[in-house]
C-alpha atoms as a PDB file:
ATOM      1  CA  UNK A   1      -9.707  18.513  -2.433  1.00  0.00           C
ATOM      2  CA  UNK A   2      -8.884  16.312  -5.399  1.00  0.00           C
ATOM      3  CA  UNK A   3      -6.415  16.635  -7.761  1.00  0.00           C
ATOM      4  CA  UNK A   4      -4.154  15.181 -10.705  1.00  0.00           C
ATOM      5  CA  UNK A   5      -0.456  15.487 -10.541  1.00  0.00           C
ATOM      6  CA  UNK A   6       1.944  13.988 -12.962  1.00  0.00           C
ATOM      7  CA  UNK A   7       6.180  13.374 -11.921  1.00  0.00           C
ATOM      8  CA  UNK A   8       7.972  14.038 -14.625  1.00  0.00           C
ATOM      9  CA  UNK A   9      11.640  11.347 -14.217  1.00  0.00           C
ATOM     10  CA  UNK A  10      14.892  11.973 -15.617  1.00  0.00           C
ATOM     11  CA  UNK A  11      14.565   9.018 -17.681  1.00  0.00           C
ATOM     12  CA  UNK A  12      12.595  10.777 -19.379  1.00  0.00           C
ATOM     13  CA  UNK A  13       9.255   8.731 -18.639  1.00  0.00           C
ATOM     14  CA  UNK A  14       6.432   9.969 -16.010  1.00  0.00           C
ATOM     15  CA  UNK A  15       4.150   8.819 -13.319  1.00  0.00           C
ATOM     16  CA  UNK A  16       0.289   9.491 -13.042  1.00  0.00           C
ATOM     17  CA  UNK A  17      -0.678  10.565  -9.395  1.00  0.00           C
ATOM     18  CA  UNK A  18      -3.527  11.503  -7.577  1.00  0.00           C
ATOM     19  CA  UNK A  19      -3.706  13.310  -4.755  1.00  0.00           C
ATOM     20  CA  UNK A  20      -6.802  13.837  -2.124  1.00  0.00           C
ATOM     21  CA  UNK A  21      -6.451  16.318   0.690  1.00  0.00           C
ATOM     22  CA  UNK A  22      -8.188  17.486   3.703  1.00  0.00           C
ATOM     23  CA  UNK A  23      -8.545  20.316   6.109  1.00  0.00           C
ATOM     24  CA  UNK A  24      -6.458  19.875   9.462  1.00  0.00           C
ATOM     25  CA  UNK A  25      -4.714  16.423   8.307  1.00  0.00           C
ATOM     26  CA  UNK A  26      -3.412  14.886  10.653  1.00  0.00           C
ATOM     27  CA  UNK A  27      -1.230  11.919   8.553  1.00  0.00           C
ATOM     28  CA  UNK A  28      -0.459  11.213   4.976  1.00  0.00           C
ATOM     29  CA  UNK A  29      -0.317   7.618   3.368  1.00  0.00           C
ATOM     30  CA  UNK A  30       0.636   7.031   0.032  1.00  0.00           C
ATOM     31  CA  UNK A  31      -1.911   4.273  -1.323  1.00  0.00           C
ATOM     32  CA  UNK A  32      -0.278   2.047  -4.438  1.00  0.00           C
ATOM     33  CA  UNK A  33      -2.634   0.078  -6.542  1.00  0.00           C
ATOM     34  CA  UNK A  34      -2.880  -4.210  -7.114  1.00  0.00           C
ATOM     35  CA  UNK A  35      -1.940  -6.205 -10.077  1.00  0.00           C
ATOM     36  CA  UNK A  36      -5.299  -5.952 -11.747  1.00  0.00           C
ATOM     37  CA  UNK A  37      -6.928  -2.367 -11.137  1.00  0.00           C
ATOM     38  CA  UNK A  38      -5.571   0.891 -11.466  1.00  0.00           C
ATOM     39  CA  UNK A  39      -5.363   3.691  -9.390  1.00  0.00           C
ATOM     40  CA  UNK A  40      -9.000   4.816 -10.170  1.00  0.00           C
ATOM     41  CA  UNK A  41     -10.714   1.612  -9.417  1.00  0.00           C
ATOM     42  CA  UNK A  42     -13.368   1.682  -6.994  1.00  0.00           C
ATOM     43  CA  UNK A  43     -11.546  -0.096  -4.904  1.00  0.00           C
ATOM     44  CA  UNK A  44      -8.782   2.519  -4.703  1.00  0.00           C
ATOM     45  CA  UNK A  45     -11.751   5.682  -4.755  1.00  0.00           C
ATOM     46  CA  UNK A  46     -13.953   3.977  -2.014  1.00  0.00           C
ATOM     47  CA  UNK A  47     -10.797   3.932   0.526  1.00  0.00           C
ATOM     48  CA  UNK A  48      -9.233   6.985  -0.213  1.00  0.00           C
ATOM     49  CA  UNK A  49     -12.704   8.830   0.653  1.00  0.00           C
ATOM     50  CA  UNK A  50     -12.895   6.445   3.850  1.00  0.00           C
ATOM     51  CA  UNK A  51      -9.327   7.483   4.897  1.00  0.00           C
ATOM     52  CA  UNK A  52     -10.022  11.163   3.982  1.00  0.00           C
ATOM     53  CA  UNK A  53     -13.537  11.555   5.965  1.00  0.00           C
ATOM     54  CA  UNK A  54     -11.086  10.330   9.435  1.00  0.00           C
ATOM     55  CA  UNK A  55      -8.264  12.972   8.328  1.00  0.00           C
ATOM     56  CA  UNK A  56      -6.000  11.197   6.636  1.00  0.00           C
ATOM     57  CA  UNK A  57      -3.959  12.838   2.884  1.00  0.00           C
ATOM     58  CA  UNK A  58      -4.217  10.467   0.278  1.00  0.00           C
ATOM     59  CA  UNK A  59      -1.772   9.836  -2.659  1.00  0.00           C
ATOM     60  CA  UNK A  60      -2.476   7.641  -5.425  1.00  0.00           C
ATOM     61  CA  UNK A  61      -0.143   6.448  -8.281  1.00  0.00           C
ATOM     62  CA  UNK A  62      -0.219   4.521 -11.740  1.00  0.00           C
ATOM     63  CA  UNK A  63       3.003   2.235 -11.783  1.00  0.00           C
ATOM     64  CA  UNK A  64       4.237   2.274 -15.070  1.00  0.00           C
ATOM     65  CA  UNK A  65       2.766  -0.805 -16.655  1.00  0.00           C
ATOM     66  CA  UNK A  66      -1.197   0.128 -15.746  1.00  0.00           C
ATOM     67  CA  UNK A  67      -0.175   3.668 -17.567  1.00  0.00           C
ATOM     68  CA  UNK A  68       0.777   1.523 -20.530  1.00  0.00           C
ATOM     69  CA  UNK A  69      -2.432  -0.631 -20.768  1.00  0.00           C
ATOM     70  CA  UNK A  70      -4.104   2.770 -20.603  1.00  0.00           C
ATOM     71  CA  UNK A  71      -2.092   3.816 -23.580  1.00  0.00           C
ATOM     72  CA  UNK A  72      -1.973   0.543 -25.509  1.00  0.00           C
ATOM     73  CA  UNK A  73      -5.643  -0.853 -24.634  1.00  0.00           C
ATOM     74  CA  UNK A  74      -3.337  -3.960 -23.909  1.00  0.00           C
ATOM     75  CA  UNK A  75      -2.717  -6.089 -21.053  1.00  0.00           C
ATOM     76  CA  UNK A  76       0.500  -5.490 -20.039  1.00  0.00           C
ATOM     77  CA  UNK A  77       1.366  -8.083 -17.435  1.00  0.00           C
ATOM     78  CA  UNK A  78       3.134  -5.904 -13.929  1.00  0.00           C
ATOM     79  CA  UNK A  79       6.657  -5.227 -13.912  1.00  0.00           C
ATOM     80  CA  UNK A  80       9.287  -7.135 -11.963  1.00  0.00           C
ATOM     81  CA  UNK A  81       9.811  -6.128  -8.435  1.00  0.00           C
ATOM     82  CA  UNK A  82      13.185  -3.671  -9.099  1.00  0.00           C
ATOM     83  CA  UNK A  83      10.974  -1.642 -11.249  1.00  0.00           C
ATOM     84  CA  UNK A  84       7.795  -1.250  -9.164  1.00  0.00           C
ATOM     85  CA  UNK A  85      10.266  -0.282  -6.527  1.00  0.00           C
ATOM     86  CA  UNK A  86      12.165   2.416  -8.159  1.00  0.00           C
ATOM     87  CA  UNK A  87       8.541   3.744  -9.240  1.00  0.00           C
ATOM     88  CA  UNK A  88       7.686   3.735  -5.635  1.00  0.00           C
ATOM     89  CA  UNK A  89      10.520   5.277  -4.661  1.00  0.00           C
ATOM     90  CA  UNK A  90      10.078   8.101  -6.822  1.00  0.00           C
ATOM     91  CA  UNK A  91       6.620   8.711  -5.249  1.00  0.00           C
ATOM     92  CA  UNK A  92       7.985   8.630  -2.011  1.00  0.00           C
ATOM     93  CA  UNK A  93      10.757  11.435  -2.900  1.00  0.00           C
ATOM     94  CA  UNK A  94       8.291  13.613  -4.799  1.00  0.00           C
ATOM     95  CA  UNK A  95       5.986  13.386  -1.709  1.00  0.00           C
ATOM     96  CA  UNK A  96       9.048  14.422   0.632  1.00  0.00           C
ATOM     97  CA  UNK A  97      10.272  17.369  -1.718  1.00  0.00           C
ATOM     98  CA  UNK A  98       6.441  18.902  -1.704  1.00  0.00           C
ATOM     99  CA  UNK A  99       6.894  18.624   2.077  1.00  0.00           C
ATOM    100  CA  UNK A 100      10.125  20.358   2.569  1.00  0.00           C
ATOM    101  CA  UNK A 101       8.830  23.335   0.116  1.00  0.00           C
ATOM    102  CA  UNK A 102       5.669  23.382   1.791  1.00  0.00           C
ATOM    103  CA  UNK A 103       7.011  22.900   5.414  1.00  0.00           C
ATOM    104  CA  UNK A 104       4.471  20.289   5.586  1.00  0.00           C
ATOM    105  CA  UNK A 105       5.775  17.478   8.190  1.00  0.00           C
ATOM    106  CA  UNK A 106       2.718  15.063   8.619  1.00  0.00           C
ATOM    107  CA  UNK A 107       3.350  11.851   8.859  1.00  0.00           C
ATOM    108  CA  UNK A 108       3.940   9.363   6.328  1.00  0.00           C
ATOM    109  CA  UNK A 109       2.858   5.828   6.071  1.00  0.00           C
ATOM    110  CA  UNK A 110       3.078   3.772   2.673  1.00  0.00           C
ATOM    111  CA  UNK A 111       0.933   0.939   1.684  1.00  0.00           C
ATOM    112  CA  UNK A 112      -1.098  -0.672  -1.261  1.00  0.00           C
ATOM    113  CA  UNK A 113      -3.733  -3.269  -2.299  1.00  0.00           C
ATOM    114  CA  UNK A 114      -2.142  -6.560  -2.874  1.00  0.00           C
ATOM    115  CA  UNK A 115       0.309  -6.470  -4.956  1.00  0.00           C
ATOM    116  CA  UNK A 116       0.560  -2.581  -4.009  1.00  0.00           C
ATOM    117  CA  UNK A 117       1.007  -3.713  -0.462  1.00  0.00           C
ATOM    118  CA  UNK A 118       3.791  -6.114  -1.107  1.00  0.00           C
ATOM    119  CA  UNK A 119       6.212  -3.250  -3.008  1.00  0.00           C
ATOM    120  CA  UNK A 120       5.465  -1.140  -0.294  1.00  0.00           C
ATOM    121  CA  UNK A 121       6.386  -3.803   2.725  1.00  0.00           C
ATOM    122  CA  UNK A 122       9.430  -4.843   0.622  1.00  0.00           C
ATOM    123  CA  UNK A 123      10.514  -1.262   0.054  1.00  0.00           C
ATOM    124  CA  UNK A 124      11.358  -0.397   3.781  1.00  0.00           C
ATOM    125  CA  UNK A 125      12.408  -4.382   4.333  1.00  0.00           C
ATOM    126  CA  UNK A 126      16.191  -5.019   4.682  1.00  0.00           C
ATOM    127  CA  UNK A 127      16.502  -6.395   1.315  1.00  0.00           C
ATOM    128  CA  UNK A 128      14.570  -3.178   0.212  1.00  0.00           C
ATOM    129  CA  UNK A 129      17.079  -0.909   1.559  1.00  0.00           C
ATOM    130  CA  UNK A 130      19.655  -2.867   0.345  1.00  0.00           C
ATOM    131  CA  UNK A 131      17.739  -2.032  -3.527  1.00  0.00           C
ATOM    132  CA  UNK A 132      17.331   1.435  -2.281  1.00  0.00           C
ATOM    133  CA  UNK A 133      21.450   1.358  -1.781  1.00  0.00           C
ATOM    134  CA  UNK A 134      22.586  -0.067  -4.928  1.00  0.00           C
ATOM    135  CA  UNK A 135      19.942   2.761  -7.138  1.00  0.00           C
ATOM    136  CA  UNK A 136      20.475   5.803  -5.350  1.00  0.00           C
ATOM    137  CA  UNK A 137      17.518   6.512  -5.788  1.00  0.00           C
ATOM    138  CA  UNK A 138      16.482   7.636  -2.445  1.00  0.00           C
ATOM    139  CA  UNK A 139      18.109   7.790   0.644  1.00  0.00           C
ATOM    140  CA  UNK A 140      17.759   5.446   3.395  1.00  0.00           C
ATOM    141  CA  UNK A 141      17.353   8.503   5.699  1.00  0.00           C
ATOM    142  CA  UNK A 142      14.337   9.352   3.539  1.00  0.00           C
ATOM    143  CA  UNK A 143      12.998   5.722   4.189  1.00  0.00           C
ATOM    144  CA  UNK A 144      13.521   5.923   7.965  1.00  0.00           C
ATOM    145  CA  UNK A 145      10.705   8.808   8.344  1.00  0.00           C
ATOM    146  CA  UNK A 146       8.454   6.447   7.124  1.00  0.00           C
ATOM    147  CA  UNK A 147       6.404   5.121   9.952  1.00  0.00           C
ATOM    148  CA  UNK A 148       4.606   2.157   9.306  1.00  0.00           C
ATOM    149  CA  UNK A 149       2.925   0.014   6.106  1.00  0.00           C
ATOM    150  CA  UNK A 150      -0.496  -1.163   5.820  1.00  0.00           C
ATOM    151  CA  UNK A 151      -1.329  -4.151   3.180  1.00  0.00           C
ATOM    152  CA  UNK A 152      -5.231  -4.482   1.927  1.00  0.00           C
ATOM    153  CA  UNK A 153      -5.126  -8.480   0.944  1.00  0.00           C
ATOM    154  CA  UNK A 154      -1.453  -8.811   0.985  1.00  0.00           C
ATOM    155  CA  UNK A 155      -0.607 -11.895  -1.655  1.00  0.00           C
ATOM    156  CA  UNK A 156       1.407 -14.019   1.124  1.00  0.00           C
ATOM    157  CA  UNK A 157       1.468 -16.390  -2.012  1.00  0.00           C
ATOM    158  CA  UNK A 158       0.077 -16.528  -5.613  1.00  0.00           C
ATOM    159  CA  UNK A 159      -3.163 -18.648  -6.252  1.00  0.00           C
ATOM    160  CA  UNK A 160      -2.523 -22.215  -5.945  1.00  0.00           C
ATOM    161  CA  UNK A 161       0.824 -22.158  -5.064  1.00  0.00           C
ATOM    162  CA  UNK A 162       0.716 -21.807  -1.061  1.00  0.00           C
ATOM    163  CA  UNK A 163       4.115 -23.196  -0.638  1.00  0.00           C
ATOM    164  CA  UNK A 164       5.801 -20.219  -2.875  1.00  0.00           C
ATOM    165  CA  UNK A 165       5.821 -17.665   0.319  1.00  0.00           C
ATOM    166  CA  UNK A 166       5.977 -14.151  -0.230  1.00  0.00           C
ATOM    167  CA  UNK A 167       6.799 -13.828   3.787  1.00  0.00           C
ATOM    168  CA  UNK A 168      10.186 -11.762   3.940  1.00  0.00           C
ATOM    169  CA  UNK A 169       9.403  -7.872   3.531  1.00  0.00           C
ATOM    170  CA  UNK A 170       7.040  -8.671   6.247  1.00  0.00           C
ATOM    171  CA  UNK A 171       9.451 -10.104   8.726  1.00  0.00           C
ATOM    172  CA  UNK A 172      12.395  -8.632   7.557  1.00  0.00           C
ATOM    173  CA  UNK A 173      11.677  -5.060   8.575  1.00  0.00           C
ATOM    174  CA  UNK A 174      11.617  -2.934  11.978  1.00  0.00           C
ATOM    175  CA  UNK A 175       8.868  -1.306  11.033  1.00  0.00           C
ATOM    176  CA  UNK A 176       5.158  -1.541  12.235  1.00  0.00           C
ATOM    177  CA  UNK A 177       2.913  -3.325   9.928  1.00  0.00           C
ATOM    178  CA  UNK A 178      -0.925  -3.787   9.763  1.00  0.00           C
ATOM    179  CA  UNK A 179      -2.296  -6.529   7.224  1.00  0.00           C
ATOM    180  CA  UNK A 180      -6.127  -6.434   6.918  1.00  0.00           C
ATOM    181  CA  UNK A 181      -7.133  -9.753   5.238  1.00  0.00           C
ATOM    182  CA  UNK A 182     -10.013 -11.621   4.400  1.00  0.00           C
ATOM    183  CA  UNK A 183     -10.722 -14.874   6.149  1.00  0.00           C
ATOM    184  CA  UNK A 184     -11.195 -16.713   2.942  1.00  0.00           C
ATOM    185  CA  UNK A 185      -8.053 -14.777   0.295  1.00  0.00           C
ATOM    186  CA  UNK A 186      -6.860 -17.396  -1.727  1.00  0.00           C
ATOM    187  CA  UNK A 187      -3.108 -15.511  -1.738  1.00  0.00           C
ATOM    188  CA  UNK A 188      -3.398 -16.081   2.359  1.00  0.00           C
ATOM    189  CA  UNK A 189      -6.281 -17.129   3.906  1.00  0.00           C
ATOM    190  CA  UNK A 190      -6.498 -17.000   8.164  1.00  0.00           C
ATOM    191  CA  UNK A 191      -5.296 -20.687   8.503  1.00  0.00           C
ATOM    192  CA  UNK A 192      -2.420 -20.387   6.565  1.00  0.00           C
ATOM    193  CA  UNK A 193      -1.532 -17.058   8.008  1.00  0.00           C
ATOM    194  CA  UNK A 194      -1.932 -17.961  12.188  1.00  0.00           C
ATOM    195  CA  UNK A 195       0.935 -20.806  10.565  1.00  0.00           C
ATOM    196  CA  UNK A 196       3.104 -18.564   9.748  1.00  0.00           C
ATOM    197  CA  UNK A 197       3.882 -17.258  13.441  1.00  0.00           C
ATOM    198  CA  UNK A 198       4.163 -13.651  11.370  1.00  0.00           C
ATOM    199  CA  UNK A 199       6.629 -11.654  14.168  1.00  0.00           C
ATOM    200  CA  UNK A 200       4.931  -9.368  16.432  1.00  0.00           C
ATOM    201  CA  UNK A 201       5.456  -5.834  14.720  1.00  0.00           C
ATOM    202  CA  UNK A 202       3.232  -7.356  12.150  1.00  0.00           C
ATOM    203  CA  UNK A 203      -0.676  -7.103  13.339  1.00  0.00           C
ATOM    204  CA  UNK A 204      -2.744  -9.230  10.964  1.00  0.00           C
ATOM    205  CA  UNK A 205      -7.103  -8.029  11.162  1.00  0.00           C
ATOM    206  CA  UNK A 206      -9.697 -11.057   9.156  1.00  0.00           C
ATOM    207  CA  UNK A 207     -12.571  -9.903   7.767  1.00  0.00           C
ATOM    208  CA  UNK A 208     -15.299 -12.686   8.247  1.00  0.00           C
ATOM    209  CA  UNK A 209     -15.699 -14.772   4.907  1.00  0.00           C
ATOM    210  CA  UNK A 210     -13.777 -11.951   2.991  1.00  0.00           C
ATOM    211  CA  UNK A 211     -11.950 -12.516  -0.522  1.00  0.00           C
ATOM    212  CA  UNK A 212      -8.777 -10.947  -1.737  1.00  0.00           C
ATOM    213  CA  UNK A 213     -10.942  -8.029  -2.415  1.00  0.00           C
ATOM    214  CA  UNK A 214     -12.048  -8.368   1.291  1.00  0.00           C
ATOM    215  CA  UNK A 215     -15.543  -9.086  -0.238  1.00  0.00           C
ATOM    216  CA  UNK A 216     -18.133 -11.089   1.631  1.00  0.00           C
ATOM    217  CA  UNK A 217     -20.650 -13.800   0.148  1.00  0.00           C
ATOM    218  CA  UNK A 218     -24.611 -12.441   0.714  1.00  0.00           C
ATOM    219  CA  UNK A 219     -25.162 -15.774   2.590  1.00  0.00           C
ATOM    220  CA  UNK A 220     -22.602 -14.602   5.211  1.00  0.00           C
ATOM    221  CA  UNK A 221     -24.633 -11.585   6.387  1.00  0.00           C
ATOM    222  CA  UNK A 222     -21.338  -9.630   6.059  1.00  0.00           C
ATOM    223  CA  UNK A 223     -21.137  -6.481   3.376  1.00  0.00           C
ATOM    224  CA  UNK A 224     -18.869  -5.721   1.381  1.00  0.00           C
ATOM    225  CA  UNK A 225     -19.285  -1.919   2.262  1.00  0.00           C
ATOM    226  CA  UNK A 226     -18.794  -2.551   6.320  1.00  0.00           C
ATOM    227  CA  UNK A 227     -16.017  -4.871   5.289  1.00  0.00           C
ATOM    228  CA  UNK A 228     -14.665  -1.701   4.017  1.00  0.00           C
ATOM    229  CA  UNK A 229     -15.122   0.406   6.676  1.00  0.00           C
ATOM    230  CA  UNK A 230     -13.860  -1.739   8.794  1.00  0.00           C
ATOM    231  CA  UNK A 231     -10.295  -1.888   6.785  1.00  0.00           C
ATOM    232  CA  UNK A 232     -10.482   2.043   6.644  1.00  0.00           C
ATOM    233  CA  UNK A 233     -11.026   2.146  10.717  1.00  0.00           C
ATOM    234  CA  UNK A 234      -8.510  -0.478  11.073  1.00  0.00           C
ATOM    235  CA  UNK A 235      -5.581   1.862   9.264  1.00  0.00           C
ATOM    236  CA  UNK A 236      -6.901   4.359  11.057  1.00  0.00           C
ATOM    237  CA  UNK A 237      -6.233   3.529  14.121  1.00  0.00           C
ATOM    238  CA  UNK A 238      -3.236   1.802  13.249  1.00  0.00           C
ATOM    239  CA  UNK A 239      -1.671   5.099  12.128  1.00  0.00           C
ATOM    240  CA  UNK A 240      -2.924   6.568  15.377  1.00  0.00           C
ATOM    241  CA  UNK A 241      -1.421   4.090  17.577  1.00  0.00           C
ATOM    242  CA  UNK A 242       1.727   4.080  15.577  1.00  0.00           C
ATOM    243  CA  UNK A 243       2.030   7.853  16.266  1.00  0.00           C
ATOM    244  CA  UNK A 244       1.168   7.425  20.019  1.00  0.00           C
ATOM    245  CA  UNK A 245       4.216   5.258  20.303  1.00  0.00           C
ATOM    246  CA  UNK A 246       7.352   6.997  21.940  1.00  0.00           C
END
């Protein structure tokens, strides 16, 4: 089942959500969108249904700016880490209040595409918490029932710039994370990411000859569409293992 959803916030502004369940679930993720594509790109669609044919919930979100452009027809560049974090935030406390009134206590595991995946890693990261503190927004009780993050091309850097490191939310956390990334992402291709030496909670899957969008060229006799399925498998059994763990 599909549906729209809309948070209304006490600022006054809202978020766009939207939410796909099925039958018997046996995890939720919340699934944030990149820099470039919103919520209802076919990115975004074409994983949700993967996750939700193994039994995972699925809730998407607009961050504020990509509602804007919508608005506007302009091309509003993202907004600054605080913001995207308090959005996400929001989502995860909306999520948490359905539960409680629902008695709904699947699991929860957060994660995006890109730059999607990067809020979400810094979010439950020591410096995130220490964000989460200062707002009071949400509680870091809240924050510890989350049980992992998984990152679709996480940006490890922006393009051309491999020496400015985006590396901290994922080794400043205690939480499990699961980075599926394509062997040739120019924001963190397999060479530069075996350098790294990223810590052991952090499991790191390459897609052969994939791009940020995990995309393979024809002349690699990958597809983009098993490339997919693969990433969907991979989070899959991520969540599974996660929940196996004592």
């Amino acid at each position: 089942m599909s549906q729209q959803e809309t948070i209304q916030l006490e600022s006054g502004g809202e978020i766009s959500l939207l939410v796909d369940t099925v039958d018997n679930a046996k995890a939720q993720v919340i699934f944030a969108h990149g820099a470039g594509a919103n919520m209802s790109h076919d990115f975004m669609n074409e994983m949700s249904f993967l996750l939700n044919q193994s039994g995972i919930n699925v809730l998407r979100f607009n961050f504020p700016f990509m509602d804007k452009r919508a608005l506007t027809g302009k091309r509003y560049p993202p907004d600054r880490m605080p913001k995207l974090l308090t959005c996400y935030q929001a989502v995860i406390e909306y999520v948490y209040q359905l539960n409680e009134e629902s008695n709904n206590n699947l699991p929860l595991f957060i994660g995006g595409k890109s730059m999607g995946s990067r809020v979400a890693a810094t979010l439950i990261s020591d410096s995130g918490l220490l964000e989460i503190k200062t707002s009071g927004i949400i509680s870091q009780k809240t924050i510890a029932k989350i049980k992992g993050v998984f990152c679709l091309g996480y940006p490890f850097h922006p393009t051309k710039k491999p020496d400015n490191l985006r590396l901290e939310p994922l080794i400043d956390t205690r939480k499990p994370v699961l980075i599926v990334q394509g062997e040739r992402d120019t924001l963190g291709n397999q060479d530069e990411i075996i350098s790294y030496q990223l810590p052991i909670h952090c499991q790191c899957i390459f897609l052969e000859d994939g791009d940020h969008s995990l995309k393979p060229r024809v002349k690699s006799g990958f597809t983009y569409a098993a490339h997919m399925t693969r990433a969907a498998h991979e989070i899959v059994e991520f969540i599974d293992n996660t929940l196996c763990e004592p």
